[in-house]
C-alpha atoms as a PDB file:
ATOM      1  CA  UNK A   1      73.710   9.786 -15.880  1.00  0.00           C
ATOM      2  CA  UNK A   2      72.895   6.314 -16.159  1.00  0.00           C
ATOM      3  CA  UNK A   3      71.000   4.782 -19.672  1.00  0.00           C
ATOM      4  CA  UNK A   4      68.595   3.805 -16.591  1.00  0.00           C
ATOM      5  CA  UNK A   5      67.884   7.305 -16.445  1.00  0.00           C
ATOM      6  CA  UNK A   6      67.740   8.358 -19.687  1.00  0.00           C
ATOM      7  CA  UNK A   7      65.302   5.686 -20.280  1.00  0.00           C
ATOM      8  CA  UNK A   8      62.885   6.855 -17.330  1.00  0.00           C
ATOM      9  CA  UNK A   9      63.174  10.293 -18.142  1.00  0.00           C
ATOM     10  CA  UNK A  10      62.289   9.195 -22.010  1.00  0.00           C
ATOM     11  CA  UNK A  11      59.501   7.075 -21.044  1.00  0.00           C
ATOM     12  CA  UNK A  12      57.798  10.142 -18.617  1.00  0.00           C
ATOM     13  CA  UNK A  13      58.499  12.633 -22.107  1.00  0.00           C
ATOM     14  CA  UNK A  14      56.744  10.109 -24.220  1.00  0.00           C
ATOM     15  CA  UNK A  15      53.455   9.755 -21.127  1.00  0.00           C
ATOM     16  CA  UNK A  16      53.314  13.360 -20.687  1.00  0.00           C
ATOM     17  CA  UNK A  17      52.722  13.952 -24.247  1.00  0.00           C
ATOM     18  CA  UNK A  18      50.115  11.586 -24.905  1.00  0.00           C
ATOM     19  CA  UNK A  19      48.529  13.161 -21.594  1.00  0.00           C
ATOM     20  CA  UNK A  20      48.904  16.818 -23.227  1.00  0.00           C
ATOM     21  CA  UNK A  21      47.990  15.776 -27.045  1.00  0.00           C
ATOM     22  CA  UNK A  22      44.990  13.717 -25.751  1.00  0.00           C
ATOM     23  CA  UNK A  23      42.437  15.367 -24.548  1.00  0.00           C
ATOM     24  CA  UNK A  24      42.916  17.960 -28.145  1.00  0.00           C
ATOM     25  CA  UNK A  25      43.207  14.592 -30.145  1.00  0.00           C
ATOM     26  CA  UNK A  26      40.514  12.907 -29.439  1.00  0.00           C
ATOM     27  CA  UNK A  27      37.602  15.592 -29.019  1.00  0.00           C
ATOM     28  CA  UNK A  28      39.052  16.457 -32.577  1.00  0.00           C
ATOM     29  CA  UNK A  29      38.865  13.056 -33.739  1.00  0.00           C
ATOM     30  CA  UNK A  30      35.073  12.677 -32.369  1.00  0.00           C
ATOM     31  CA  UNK A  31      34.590  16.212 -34.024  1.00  0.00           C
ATOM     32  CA  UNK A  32      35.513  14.779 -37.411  1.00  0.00           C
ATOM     33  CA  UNK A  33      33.735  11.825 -37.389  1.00  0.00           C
ATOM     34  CA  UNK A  34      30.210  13.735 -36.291  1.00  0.00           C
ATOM     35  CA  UNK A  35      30.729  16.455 -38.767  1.00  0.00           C
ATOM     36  CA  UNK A  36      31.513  13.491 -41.666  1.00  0.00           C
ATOM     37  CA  UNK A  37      28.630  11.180 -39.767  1.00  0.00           C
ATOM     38  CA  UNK A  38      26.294  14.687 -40.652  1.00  0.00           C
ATOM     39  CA  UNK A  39      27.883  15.188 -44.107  1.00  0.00           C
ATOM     40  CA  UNK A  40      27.257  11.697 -45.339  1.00  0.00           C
ATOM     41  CA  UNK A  41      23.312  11.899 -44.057  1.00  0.00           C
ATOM     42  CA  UNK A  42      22.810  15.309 -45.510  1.00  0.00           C
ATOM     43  CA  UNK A  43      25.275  14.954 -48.531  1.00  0.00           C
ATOM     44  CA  UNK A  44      26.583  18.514 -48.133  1.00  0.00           C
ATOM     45  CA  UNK A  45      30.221  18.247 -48.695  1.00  0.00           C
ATOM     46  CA  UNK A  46      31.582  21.831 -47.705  1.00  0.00           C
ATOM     47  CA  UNK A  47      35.184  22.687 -46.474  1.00  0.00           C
ATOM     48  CA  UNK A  48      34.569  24.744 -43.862  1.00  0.00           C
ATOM     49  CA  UNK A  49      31.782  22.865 -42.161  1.00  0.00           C
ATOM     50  CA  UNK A  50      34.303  20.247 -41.562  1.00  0.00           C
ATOM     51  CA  UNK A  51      37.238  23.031 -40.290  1.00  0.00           C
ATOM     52  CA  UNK A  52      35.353  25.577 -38.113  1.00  0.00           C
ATOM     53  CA  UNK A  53      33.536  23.314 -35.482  1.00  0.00           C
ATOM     54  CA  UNK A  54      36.792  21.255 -34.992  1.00  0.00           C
ATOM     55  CA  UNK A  55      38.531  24.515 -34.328  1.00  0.00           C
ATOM     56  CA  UNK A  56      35.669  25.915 -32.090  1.00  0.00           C
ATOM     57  CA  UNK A  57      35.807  22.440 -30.238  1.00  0.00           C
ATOM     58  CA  UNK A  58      40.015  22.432 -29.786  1.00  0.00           C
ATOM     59  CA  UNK A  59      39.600  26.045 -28.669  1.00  0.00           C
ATOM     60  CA  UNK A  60      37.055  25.213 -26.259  1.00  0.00           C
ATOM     61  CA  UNK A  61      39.390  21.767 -24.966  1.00  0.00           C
ATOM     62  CA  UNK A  62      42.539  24.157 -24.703  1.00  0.00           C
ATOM     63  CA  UNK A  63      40.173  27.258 -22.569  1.00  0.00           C
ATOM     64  CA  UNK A  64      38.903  24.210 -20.647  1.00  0.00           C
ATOM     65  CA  UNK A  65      42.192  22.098 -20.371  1.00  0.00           C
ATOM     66  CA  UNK A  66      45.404  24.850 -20.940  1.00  0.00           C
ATOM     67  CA  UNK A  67      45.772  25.342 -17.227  1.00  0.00           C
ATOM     68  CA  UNK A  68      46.035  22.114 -16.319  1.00  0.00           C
ATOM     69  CA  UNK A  69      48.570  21.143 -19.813  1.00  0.00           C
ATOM     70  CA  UNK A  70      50.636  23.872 -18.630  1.00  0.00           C
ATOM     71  CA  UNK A  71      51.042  22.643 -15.143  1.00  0.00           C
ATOM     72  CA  UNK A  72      51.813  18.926 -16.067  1.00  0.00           C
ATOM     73  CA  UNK A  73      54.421  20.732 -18.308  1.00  0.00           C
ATOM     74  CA  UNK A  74      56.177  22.914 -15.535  1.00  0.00           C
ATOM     75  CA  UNK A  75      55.910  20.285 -13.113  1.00  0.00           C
ATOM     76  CA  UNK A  76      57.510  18.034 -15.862  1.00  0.00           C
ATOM     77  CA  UNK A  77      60.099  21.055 -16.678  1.00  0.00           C
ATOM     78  CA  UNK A  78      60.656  21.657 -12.599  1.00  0.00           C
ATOM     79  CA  UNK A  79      61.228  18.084 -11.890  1.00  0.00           C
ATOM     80  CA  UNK A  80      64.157  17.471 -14.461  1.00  0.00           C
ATOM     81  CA  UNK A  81      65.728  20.825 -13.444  1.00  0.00           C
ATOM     82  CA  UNK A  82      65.696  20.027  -9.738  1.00  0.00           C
ATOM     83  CA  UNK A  83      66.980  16.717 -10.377  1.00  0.00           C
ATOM     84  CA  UNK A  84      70.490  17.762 -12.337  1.00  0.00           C
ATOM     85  CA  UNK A  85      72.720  17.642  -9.410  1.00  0.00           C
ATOM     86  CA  UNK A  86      71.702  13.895  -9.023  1.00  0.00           C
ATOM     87  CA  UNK A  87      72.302  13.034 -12.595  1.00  0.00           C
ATOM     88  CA  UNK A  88      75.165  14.441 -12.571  1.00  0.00           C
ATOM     89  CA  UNK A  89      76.858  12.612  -9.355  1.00  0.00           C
ATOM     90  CA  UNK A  90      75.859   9.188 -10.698  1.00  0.00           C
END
């Protein structure tokens, strides 16, 4: 196995992450700042109104998305699997 390879297969880890994480990061991120955009306006500064929406919201992203995470990650999985022989001959 070449450092070619170990580069490439480094590189598609590091996409396939940010194509997992993202969809959970940023409706979280937009969560936050709404729920702080509401808390400012209002001037109600509780805990939990900041924790439970985010969570209902990342729940709802990973019913919505988790099918589709988990096949990029088999696929990912399958792929570098299958492809041992070949890094092995080089």
């Amino acid at each position: 196995m070449s450092e070619n390879d170990v580069m490439q297969l480094a590189l598609q880890a590091m996409i396939l992450g940010v194509k997992l994480a993202g969809p959970t990061l940023i409706v979280s991120l937009v969560m936050g700042f709404l729920i702080s955009l509401l808390q400012s306006v209002t001037q109600v500064q509780e805990m939990t109104l900041t924790f439970v929406p985010k969570l209902i919201a990342v729940g709802l992203i990973l019913l919505f998305f988790g099918n589709w995470m988990m096949a990029e990650a088999v696929a990912f999985t399958q792929g570098i699997v299958g492809n041992i022989p070949q890094y092995l001959q080089r």
